[in-house]
N, C-alpha and C. Protein backbone atom coordinates (compact mmCIF):
# COMPACT_ATOMS: atom_id res chain seq x y z
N UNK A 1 -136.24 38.42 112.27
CA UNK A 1 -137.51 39.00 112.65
C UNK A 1 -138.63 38.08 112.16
N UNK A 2 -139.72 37.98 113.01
CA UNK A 2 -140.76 37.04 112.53
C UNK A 2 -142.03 37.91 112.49
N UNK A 3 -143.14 37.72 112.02
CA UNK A 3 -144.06 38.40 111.59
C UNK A 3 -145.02 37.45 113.22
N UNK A 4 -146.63 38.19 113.45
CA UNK A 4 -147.23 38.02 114.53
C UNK A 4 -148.07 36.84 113.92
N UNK A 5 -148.19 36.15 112.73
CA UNK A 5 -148.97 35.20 112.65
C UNK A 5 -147.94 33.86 112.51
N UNK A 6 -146.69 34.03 112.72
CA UNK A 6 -145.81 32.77 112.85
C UNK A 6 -145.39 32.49 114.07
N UNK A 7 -146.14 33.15 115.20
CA UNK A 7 -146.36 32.65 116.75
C UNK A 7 -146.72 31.65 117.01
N UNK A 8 -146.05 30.73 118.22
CA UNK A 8 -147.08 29.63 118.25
C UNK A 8 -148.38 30.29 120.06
N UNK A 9 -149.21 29.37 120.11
CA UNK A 9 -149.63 30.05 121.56
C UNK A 9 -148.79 30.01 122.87
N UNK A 10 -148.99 30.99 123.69
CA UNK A 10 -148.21 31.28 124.96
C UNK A 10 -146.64 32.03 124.69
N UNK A 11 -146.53 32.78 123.35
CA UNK A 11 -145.22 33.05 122.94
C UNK A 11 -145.66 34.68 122.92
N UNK A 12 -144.48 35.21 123.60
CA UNK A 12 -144.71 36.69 123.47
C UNK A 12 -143.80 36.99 122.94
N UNK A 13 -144.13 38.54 122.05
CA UNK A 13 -143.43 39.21 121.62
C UNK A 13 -143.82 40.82 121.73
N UNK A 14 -142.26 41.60 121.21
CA UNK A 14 -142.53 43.06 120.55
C UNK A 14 -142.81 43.25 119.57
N UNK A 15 -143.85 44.18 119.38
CA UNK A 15 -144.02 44.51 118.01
C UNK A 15 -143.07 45.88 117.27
N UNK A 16 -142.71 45.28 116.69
CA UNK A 16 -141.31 46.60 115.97
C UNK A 16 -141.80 47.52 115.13
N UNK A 17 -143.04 46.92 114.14
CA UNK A 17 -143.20 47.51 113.17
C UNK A 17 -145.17 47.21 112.35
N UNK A 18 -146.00 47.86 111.89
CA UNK A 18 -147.16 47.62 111.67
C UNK A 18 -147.17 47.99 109.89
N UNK A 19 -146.23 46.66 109.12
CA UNK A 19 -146.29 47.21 107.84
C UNK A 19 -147.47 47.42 106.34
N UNK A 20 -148.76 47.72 107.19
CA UNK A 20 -150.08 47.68 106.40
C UNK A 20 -150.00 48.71 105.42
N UNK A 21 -151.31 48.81 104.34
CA UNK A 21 -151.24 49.84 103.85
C UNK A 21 -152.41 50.13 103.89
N UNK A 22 -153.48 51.01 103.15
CA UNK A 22 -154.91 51.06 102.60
C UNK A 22 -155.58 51.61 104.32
N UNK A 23 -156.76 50.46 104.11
CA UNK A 23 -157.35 50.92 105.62
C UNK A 23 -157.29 49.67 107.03
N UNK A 24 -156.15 48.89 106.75
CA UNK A 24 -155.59 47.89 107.49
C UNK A 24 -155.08 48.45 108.45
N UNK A 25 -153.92 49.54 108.31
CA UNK A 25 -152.81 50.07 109.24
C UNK A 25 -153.56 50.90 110.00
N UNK A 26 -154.71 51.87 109.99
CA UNK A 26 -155.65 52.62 111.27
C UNK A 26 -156.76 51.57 112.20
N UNK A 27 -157.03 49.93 110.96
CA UNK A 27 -157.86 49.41 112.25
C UNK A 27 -156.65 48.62 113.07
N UNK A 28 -155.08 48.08 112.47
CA UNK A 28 -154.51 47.57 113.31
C UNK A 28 -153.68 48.32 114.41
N UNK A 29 -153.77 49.78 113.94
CA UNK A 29 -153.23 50.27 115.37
C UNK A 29 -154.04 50.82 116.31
N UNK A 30 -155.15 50.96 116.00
CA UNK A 30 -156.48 51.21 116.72
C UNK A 30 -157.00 50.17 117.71
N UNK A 31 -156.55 49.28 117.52
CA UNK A 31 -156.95 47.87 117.92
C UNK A 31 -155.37 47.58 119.31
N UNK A 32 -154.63 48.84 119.01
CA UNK A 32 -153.49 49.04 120.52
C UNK A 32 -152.14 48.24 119.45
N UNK A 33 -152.00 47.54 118.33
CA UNK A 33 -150.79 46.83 117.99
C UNK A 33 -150.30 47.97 117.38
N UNK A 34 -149.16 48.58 118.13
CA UNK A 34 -148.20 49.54 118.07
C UNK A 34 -147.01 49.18 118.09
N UNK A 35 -145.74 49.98 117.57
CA UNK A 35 -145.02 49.63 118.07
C UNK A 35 -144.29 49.83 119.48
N UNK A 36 -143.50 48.85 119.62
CA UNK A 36 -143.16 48.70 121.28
C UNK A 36 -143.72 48.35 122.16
N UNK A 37 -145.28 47.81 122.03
CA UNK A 37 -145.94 47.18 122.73
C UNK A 37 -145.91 45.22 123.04
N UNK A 38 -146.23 44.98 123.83
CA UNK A 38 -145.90 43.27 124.30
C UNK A 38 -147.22 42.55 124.03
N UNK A 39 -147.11 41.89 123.06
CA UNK A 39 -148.42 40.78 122.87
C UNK A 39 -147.92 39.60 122.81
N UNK A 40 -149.24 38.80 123.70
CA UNK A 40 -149.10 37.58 123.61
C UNK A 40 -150.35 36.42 122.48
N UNK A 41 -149.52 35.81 122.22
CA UNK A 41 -150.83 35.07 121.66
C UNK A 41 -151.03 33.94 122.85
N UNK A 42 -152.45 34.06 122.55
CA UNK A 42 -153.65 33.42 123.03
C UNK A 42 -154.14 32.02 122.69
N UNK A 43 -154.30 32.29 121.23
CA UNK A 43 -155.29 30.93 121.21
C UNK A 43 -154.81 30.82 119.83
N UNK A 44 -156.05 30.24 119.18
CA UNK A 44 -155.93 29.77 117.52
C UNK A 44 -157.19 29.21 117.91
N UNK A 45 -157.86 29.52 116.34
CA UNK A 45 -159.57 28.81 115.83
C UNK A 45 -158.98 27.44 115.57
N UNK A 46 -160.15 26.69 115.40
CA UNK A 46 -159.46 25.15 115.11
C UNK A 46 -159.33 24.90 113.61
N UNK A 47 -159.15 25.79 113.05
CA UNK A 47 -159.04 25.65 111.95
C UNK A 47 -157.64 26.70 111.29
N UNK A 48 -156.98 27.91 111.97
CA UNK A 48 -156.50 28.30 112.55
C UNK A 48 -156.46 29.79 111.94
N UNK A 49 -157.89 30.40 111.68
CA UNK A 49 -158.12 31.56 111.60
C UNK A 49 -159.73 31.50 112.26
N UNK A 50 -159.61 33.07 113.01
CA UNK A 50 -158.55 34.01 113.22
C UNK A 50 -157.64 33.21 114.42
N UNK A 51 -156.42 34.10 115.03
CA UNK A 51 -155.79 33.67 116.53
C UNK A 51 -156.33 34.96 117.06
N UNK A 52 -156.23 34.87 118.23
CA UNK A 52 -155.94 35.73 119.21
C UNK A 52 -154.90 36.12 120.03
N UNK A 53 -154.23 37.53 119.92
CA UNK A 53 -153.61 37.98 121.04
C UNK A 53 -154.09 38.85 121.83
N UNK A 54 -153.58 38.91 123.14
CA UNK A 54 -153.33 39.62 124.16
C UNK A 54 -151.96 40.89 123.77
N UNK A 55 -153.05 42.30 124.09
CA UNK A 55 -152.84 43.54 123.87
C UNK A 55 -153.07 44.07 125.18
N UNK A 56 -152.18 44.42 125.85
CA UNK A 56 -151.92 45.01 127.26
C UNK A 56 -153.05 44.47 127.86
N UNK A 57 -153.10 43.19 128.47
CA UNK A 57 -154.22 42.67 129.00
C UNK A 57 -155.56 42.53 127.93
N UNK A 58 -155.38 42.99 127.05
CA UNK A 58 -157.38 42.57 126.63
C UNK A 58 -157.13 41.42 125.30
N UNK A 59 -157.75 40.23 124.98
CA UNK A 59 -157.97 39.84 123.92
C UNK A 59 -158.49 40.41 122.81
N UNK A 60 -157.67 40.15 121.55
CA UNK A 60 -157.79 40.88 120.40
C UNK A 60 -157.70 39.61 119.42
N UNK A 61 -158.70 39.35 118.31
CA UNK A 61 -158.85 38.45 117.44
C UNK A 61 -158.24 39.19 116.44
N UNK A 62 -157.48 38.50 115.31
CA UNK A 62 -157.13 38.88 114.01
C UNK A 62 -157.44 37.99 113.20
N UNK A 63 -157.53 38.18 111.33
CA UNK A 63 -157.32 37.08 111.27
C UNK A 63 -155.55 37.25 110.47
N UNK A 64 -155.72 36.24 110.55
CA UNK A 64 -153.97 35.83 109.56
C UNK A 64 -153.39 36.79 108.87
N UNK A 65 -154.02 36.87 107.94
CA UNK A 65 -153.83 37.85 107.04
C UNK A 65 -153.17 39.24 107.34
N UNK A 66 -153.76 39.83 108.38
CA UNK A 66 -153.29 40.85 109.25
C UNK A 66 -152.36 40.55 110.51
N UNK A 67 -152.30 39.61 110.78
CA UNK A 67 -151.20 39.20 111.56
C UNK A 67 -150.11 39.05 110.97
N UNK A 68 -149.91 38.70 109.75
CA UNK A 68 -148.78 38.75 108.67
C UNK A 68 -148.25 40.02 108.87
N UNK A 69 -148.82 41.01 108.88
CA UNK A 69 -148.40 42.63 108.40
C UNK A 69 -147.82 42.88 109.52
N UNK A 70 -147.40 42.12 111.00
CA UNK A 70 -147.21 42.91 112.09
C UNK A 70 -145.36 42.48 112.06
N UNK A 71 -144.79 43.22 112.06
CA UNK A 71 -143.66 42.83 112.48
C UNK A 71 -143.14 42.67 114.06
N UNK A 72 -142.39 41.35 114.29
CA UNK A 72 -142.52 41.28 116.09
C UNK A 72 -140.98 41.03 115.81
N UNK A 73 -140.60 40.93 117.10
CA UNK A 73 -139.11 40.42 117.87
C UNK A 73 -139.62 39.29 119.09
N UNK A 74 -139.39 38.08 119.11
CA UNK A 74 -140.49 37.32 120.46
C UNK A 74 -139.06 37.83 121.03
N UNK A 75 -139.21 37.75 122.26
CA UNK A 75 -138.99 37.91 123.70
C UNK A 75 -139.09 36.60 124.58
């Protein structure tokens, strides 16, 4: 299993699992990263926070940090 910030761009995956705690885990599932849903990443800053994925069609910025917490399966 790989976490959503060890994507490279144009790589999709499932998300299995959203392992946050505090007030991380209501803005990252609020933000649609659920589980069983298909995101793709997008992009990367040039520096390489935040990235962006794609959440059922819409771009969604994170930064790293919170992309760590997502558990995926790529596809």
């Amino acid at each position: 299993m790989k976490h959503l910030n060890e994507l490279a761009i144009g790589d999709r995956a499932g998300i299995i699992a959203v392992n946050a705690g505090g007030g991380r885990a209501p803005r990252l599932l609020a933000l649609g990263l659920l589980p069983g849903v298909t995101v793709e990443v997008a992009g990367v800053a040039p520096f390489g926070d935040p990235l962006t994925v794609k959440v059922r069609g819409r771009p969604v910025s994170l930064r790293r940090a919170d992309a760590a917490l997502v558990t995926v399966e790529q596809l």
